[in-house]
N, C-alpha and C. Protein backbone atom coordinates (compact mmCIF):
# COMPACT_ATOMS: atom_id res chain seq x y z
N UNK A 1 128.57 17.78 182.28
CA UNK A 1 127.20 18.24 182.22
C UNK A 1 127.13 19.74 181.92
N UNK A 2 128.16 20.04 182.59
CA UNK A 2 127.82 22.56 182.35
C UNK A 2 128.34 22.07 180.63
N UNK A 3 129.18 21.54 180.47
CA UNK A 3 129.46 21.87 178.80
C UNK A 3 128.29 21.92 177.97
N UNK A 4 127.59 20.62 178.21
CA UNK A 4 125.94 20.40 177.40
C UNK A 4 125.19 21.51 177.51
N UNK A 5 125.17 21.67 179.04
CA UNK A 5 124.20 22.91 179.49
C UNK A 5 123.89 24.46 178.61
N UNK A 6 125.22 25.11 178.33
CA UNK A 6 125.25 25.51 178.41
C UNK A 6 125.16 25.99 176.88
N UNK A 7 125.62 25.25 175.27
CA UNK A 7 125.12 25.23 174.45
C UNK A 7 123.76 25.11 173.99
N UNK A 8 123.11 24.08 175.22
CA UNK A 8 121.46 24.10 175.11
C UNK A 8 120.85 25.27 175.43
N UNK A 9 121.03 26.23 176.37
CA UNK A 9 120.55 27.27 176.30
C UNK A 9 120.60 28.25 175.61
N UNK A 10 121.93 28.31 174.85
CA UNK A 10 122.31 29.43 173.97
C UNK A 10 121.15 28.75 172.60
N UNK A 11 120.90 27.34 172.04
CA UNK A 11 120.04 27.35 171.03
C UNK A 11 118.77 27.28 171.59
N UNK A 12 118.34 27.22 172.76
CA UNK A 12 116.89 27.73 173.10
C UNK A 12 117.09 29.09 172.80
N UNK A 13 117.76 29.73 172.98
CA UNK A 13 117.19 31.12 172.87
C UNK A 13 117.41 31.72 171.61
N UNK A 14 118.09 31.30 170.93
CA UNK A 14 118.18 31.78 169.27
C UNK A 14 116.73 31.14 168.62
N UNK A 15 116.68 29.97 168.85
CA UNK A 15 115.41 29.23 168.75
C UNK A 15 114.28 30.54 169.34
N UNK A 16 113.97 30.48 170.26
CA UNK A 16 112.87 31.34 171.11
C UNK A 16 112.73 32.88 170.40
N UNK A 17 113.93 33.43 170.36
CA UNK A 17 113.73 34.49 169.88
C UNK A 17 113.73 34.78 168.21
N UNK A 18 113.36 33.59 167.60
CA UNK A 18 113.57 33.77 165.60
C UNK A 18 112.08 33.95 165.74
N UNK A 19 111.98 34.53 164.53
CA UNK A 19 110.67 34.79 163.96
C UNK A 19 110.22 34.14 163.38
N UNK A 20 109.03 33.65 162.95
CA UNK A 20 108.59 32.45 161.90
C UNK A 20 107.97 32.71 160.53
N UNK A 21 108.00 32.12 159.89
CA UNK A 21 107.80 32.33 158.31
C UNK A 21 106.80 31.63 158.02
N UNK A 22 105.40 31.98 157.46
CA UNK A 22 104.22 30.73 156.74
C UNK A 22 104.15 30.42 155.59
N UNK A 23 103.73 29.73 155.38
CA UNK A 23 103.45 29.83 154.05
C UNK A 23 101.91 28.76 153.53
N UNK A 24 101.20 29.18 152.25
CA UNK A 24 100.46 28.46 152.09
C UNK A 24 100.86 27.06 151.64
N UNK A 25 99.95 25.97 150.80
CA UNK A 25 99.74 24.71 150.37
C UNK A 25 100.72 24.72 149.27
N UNK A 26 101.01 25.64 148.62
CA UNK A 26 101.82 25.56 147.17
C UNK A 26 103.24 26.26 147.87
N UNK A 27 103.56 27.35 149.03
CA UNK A 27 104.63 27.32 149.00
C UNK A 27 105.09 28.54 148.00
N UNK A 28 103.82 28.94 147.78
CA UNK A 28 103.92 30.19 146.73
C UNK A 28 104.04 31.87 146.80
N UNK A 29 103.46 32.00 148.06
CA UNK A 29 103.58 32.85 148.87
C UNK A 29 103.99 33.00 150.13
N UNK A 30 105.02 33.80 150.97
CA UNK A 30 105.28 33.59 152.31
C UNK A 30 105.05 35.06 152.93
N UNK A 31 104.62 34.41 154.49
CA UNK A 31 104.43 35.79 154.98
C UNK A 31 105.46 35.41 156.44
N UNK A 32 105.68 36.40 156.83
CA UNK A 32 106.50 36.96 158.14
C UNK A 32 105.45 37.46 159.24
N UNK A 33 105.50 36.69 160.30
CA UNK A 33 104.95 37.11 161.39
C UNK A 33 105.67 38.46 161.96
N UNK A 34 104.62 39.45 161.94
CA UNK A 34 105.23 40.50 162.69
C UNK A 34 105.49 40.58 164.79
N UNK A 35 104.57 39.70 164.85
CA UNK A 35 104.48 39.24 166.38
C UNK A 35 103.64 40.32 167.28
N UNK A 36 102.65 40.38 166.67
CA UNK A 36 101.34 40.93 167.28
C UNK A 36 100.23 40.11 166.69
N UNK A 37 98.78 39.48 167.60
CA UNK A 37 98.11 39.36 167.37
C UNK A 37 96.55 40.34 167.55
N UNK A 38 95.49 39.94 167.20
CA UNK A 38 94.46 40.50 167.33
C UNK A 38 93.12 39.49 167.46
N UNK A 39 93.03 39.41 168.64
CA UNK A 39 91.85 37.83 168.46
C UNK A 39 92.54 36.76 168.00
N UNK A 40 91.75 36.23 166.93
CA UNK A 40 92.70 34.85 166.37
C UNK A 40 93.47 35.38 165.18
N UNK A 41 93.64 36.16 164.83
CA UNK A 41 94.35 36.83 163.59
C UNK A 41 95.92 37.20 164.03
N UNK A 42 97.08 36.90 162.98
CA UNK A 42 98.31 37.59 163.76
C UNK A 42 98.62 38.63 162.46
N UNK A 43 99.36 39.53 162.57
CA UNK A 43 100.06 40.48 162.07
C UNK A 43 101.01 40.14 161.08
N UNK A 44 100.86 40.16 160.06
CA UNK A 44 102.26 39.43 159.18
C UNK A 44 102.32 40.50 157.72
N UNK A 45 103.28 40.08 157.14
CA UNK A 45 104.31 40.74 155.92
C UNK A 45 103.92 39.82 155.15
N UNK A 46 103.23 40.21 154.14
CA UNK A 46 103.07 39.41 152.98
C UNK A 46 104.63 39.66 151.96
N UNK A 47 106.12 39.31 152.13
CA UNK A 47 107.00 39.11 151.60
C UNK A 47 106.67 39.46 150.11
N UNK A 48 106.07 38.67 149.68
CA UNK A 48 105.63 38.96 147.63
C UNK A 48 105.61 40.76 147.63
N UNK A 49 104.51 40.79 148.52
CA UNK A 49 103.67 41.78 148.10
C UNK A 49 103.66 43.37 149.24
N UNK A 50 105.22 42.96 149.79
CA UNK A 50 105.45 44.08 150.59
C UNK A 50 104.56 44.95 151.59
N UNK A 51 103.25 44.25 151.89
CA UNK A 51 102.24 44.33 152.67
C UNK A 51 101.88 43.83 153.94
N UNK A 52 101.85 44.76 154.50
CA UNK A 52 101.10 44.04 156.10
C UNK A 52 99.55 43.86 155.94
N UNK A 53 99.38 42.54 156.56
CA UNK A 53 97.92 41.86 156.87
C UNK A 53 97.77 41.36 157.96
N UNK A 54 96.26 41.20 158.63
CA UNK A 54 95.86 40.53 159.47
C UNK A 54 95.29 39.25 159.27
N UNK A 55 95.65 37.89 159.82
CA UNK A 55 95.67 36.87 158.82
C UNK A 55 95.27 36.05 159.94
N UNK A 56 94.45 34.89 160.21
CA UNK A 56 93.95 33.82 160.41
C UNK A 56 94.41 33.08 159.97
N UNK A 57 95.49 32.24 160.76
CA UNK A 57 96.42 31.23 160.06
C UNK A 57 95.36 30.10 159.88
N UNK A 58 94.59 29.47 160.78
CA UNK A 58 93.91 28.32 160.06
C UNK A 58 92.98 28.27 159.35
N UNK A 59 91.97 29.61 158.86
CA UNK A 59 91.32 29.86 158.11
C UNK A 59 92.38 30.21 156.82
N UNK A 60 93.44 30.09 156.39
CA UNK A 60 94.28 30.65 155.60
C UNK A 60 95.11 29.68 154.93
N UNK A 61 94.85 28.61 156.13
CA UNK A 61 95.51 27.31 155.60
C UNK A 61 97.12 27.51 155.63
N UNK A 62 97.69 28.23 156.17
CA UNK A 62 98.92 28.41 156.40
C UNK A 62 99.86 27.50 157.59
N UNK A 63 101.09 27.21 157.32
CA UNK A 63 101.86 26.39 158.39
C UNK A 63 103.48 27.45 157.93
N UNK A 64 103.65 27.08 159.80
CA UNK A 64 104.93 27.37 159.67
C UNK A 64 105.90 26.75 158.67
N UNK A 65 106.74 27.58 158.29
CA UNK A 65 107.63 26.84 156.90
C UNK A 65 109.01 26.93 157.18
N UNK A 66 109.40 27.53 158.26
CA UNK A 66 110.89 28.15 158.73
C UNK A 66 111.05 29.45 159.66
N UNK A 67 111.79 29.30 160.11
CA UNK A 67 111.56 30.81 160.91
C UNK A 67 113.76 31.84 160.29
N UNK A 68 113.18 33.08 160.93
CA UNK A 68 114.17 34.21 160.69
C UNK A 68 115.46 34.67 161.71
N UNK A 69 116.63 34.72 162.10
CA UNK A 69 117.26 35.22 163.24
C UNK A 69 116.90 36.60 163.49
N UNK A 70 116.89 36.66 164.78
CA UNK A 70 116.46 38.00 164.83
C UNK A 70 117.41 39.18 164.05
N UNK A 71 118.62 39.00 163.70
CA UNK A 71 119.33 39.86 162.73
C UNK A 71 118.95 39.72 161.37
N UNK A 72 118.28 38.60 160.60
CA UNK A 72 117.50 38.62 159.76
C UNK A 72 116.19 39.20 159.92
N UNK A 73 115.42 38.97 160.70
CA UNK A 73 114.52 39.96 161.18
C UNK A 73 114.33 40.77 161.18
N UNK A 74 115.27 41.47 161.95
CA UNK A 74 115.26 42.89 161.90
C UNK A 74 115.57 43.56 161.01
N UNK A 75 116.27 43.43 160.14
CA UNK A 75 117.21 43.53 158.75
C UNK A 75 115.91 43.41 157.69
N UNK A 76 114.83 42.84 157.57
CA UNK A 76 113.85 42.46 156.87
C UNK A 76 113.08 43.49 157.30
N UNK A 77 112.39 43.96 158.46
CA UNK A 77 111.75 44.86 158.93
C UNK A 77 112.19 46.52 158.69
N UNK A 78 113.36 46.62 158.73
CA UNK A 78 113.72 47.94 158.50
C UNK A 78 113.63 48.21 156.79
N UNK A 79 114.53 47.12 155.94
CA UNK A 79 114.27 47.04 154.57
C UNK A 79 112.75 47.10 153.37
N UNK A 80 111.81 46.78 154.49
CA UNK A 80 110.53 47.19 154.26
C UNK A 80 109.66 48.11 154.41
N UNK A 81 110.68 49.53 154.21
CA UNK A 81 109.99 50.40 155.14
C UNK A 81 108.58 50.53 156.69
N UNK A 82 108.96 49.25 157.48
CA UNK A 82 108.30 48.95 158.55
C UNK A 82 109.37 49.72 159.59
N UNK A 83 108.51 50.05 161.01
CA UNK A 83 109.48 50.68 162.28
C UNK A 83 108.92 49.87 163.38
N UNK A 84 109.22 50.02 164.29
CA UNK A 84 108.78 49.88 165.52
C UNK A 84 108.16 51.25 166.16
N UNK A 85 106.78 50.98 166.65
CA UNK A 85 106.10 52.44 167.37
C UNK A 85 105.99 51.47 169.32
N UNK A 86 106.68 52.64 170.06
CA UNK A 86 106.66 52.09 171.27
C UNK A 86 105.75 52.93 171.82
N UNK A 87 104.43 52.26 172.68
CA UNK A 87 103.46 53.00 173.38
C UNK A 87 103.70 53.01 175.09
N UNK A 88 103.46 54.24 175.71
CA UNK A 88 104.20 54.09 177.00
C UNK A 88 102.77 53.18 177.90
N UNK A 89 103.69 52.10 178.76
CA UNK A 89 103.16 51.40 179.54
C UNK A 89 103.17 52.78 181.43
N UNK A 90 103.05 53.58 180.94
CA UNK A 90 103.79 54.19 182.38
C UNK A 90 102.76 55.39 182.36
N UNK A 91 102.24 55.94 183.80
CA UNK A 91 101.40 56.98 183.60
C UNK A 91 101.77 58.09 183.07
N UNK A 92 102.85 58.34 182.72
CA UNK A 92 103.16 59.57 182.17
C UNK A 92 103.30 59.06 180.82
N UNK A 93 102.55 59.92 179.88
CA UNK A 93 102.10 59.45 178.45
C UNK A 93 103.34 60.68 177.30
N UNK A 94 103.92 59.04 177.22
CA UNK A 94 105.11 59.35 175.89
C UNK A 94 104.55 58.15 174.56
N UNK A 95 105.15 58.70 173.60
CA UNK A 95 105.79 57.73 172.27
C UNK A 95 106.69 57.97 171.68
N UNK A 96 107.48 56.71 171.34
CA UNK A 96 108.59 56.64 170.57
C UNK A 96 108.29 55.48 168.96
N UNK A 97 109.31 56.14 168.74
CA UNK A 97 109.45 55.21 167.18
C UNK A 97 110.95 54.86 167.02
N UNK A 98 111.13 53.85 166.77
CA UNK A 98 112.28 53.21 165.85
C UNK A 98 112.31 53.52 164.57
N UNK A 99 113.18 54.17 163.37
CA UNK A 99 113.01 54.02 161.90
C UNK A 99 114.28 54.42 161.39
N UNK A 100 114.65 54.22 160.13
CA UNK A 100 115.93 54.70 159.71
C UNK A 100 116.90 54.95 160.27
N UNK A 101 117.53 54.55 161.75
CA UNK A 101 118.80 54.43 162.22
C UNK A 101 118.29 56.13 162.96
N UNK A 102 117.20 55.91 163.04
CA UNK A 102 116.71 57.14 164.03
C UNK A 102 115.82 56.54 165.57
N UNK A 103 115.62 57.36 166.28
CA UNK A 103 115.07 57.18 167.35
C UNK A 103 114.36 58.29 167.58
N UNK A 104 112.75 58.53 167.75
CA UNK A 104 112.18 59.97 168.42
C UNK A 104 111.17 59.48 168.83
N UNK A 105 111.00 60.48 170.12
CA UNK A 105 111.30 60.67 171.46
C UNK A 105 109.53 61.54 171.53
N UNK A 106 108.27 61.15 171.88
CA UNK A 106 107.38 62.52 171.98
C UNK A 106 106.86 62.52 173.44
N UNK A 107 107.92 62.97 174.62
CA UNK A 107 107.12 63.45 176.14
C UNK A 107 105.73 63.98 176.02
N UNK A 108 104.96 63.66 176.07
CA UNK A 108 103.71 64.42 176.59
C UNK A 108 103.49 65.41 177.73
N UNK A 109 104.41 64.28 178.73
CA UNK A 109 104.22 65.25 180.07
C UNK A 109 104.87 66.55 180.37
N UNK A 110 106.53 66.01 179.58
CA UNK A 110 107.24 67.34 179.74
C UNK A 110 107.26 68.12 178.83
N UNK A 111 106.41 67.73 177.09
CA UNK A 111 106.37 68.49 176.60
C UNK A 111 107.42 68.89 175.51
N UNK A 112 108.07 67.70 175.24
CA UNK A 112 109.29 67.63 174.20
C UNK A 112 109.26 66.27 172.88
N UNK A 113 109.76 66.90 172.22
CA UNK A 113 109.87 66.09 170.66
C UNK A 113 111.03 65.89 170.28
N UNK A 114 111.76 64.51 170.24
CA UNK A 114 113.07 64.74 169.78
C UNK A 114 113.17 63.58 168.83
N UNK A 115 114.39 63.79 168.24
CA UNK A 115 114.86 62.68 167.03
C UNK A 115 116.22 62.86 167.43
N UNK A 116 116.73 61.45 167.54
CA UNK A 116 118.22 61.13 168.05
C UNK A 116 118.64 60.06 166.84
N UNK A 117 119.92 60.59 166.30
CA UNK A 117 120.39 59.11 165.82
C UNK A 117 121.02 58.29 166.49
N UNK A 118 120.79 57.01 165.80
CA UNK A 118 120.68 55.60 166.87
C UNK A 118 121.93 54.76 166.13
N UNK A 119 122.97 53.81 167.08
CA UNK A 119 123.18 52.63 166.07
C UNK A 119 122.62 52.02 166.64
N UNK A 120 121.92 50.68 165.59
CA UNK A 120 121.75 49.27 165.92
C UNK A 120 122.60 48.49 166.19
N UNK A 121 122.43 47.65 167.38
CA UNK A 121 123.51 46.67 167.41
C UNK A 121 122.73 45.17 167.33
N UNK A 122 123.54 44.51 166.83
CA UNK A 122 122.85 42.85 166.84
C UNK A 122 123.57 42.23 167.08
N UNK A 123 124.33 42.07 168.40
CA UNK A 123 125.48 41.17 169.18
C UNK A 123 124.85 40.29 170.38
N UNK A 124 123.60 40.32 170.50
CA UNK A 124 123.01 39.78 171.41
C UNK A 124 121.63 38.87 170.76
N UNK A 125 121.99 37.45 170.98
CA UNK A 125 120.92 36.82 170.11
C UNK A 125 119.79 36.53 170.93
N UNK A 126 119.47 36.51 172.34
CA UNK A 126 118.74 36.49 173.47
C UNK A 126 117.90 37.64 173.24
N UNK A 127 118.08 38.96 172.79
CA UNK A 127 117.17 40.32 172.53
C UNK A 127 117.10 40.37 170.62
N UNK A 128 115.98 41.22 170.35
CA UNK A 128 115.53 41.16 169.08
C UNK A 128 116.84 42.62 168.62
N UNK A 129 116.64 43.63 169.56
CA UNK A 129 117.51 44.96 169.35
C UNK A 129 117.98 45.58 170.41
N UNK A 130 119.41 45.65 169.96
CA UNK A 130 119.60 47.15 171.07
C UNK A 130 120.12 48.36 170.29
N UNK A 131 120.31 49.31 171.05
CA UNK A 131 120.03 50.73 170.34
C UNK A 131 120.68 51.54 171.39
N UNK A 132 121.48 52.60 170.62
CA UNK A 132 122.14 53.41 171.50
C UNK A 132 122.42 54.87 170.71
N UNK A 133 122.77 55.50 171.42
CA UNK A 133 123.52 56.90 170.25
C UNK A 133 124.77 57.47 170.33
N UNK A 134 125.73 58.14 169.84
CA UNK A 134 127.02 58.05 169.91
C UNK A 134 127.39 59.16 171.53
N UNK A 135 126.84 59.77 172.36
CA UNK A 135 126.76 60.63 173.43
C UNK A 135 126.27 59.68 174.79
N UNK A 136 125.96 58.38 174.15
CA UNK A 136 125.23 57.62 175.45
C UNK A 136 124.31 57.76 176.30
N UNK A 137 124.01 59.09 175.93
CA UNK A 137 122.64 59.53 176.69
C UNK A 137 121.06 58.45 176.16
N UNK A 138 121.28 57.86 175.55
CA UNK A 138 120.27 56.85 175.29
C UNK A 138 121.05 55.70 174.50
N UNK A 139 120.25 54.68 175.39
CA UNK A 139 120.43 52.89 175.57
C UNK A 139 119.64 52.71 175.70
N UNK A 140 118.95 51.41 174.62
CA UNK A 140 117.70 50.47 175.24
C UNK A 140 117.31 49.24 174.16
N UNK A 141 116.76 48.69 174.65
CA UNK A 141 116.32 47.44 174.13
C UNK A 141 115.10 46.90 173.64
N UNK A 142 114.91 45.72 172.65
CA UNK A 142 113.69 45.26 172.45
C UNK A 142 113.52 44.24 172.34
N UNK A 143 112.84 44.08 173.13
CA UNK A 143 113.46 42.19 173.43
C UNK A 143 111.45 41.38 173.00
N UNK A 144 111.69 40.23 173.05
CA UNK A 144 110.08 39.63 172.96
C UNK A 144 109.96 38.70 174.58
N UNK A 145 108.57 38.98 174.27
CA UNK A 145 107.61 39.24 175.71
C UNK A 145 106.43 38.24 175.40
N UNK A 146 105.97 36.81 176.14
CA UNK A 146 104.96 36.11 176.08
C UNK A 146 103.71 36.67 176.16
N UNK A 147 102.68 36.34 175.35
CA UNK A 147 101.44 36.87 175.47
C UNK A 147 100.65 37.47 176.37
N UNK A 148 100.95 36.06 177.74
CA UNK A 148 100.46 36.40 178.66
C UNK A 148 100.90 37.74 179.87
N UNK A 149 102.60 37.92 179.17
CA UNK A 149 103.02 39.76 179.79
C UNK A 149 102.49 40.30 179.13
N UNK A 150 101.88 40.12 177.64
CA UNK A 150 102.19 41.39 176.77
C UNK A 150 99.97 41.86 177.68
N UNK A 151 99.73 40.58 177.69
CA UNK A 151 98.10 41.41 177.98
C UNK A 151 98.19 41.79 178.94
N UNK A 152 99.22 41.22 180.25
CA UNK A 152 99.14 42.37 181.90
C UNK A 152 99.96 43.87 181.08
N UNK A 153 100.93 43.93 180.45
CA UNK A 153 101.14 45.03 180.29
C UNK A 153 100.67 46.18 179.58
N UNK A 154 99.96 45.62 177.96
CA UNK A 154 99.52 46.23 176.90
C UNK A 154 98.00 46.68 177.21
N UNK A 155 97.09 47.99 176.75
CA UNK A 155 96.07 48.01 177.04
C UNK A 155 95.53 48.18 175.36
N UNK A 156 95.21 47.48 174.37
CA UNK A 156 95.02 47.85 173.27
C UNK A 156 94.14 46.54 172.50
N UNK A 157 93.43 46.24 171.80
CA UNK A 157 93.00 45.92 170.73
C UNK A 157 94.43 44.98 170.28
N UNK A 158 95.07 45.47 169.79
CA UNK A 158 96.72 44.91 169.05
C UNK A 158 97.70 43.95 170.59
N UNK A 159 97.88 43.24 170.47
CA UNK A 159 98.36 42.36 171.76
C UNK A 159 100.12 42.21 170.76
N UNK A 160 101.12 43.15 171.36
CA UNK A 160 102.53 43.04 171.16
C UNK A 160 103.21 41.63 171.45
N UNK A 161 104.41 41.19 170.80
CA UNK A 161 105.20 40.44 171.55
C UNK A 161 106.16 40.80 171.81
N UNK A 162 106.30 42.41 172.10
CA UNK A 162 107.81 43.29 172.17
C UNK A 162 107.59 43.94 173.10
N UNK A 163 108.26 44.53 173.83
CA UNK A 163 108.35 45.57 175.05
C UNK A 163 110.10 46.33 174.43
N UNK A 164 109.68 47.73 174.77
CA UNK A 164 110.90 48.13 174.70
C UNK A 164 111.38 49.10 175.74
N UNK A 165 112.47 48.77 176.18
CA UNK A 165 113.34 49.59 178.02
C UNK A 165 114.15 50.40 176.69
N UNK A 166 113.98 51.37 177.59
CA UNK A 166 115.33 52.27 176.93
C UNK A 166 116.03 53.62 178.49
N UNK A 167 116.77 53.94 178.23
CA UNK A 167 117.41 55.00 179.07
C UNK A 167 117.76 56.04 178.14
N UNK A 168 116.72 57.64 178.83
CA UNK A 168 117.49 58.89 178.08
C UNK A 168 117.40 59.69 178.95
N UNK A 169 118.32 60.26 178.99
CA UNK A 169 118.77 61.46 179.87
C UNK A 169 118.30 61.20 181.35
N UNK A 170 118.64 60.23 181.80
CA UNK A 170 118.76 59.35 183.56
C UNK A 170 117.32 59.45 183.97
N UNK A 171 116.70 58.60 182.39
CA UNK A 171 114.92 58.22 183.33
C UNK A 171 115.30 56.36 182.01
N UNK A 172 114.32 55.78 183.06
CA UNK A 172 113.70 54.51 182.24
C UNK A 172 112.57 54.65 181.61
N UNK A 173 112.53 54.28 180.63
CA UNK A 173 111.48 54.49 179.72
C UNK A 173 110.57 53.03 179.68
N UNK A 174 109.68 52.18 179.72
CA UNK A 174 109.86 51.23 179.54
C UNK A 174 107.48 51.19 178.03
N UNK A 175 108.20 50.57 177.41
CA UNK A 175 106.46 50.24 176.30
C UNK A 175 106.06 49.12 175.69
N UNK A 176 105.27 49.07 175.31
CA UNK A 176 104.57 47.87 174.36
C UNK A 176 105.06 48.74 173.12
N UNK A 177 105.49 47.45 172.23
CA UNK A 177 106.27 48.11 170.97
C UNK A 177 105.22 46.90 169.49
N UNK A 178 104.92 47.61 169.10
CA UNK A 178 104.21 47.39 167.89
C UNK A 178 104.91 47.71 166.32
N UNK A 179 104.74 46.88 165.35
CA UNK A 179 105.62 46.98 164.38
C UNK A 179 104.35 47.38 163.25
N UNK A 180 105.04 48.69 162.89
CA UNK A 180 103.88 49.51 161.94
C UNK A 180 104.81 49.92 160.64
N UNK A 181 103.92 49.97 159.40
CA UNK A 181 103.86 50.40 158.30
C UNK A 181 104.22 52.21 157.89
N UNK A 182 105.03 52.26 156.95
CA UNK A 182 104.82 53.81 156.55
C UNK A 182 103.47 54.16 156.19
């Protein structure tokens, strides 16, 4: 029985954590869920047309057609000039961004701006990213988060399916992470 077990969970969660792909009636166009919604509208990559839209899948006539690993994913997201913008869930008001194998950093409270380079790692198929820098002073993650965390945590219009923890310089950072356009 642990033998079964234990492969079933590893493809729930590759499963759980892929991204999904739509497409219309012809199959002619596909878009990429970015994994934010807004009302009934979700966030997606028009693939053709290198564009983010807000899209009404059943007014749009769209069905899932396949979904992405999150190393395809992510790999798709960075290649599109798209980042990740992390908004702080925490009373002390920071933002960060993910982009180009960079990481920066804007404290509000204490009053600092930084840009760190980052590697990506994609050895973990359970999280979308992790991220680190060659000094170790920053580690953290971005993993996806059910709707119903993302609205106790997120206060915005835009409803995330990402949260991102990170550690820099011996504090936790923890945000709602939104996937934005240059």
């Amino acid at each position: 029985m642990k033998r079964f077990f234990i492969p079933v969970i590893f493809l729930f969660s590759i499963v759980s954590f892929s991204q999904e792909i739509y497409s219309g009636e012809y199959n002619t166009k596909f878009y990429l869920f970015l994994g934010s919604y807004q009302g009934v509208d979700m966030k997606m990559l028009d693939t053709m047309h290198k564009t983010v839209q807000w899209i009404n899948i059943d007014s749009a006539n769209l069905n899932q057609v396949g979904i992405l690993s999150p190393v395809d994913f992510i790999k798709t997201i960075l290649s599109n000039q798209l980042y990740f913008q992390v908004n702080s869930i925490e009373q002390s008001p920071w933002t960060a961004q993910i982009k180009d194998n960079s990481f920066y950093i804007n404290d509000l409270q204490n009053n600092f701006t930084k840009e760190i380079p980052i590697h990506i790692n994609f050895n973990d198929p359970t999280i979308y990213l992790s991220f680190e820098d060659d000094n170790k002073n920053l580690k953290g993650l971005i993993k996806r988060i059910s709707q119903e965390e993302s609205n106790s945590l997120c206060s915005s219009e835009e409803i995330p399916l990402w949260k991102t923890t990170f550690t820099f310089n011996n504090r936790t950072y923890e945000g709602c992470t939104y996937i934005k356009n240059n």
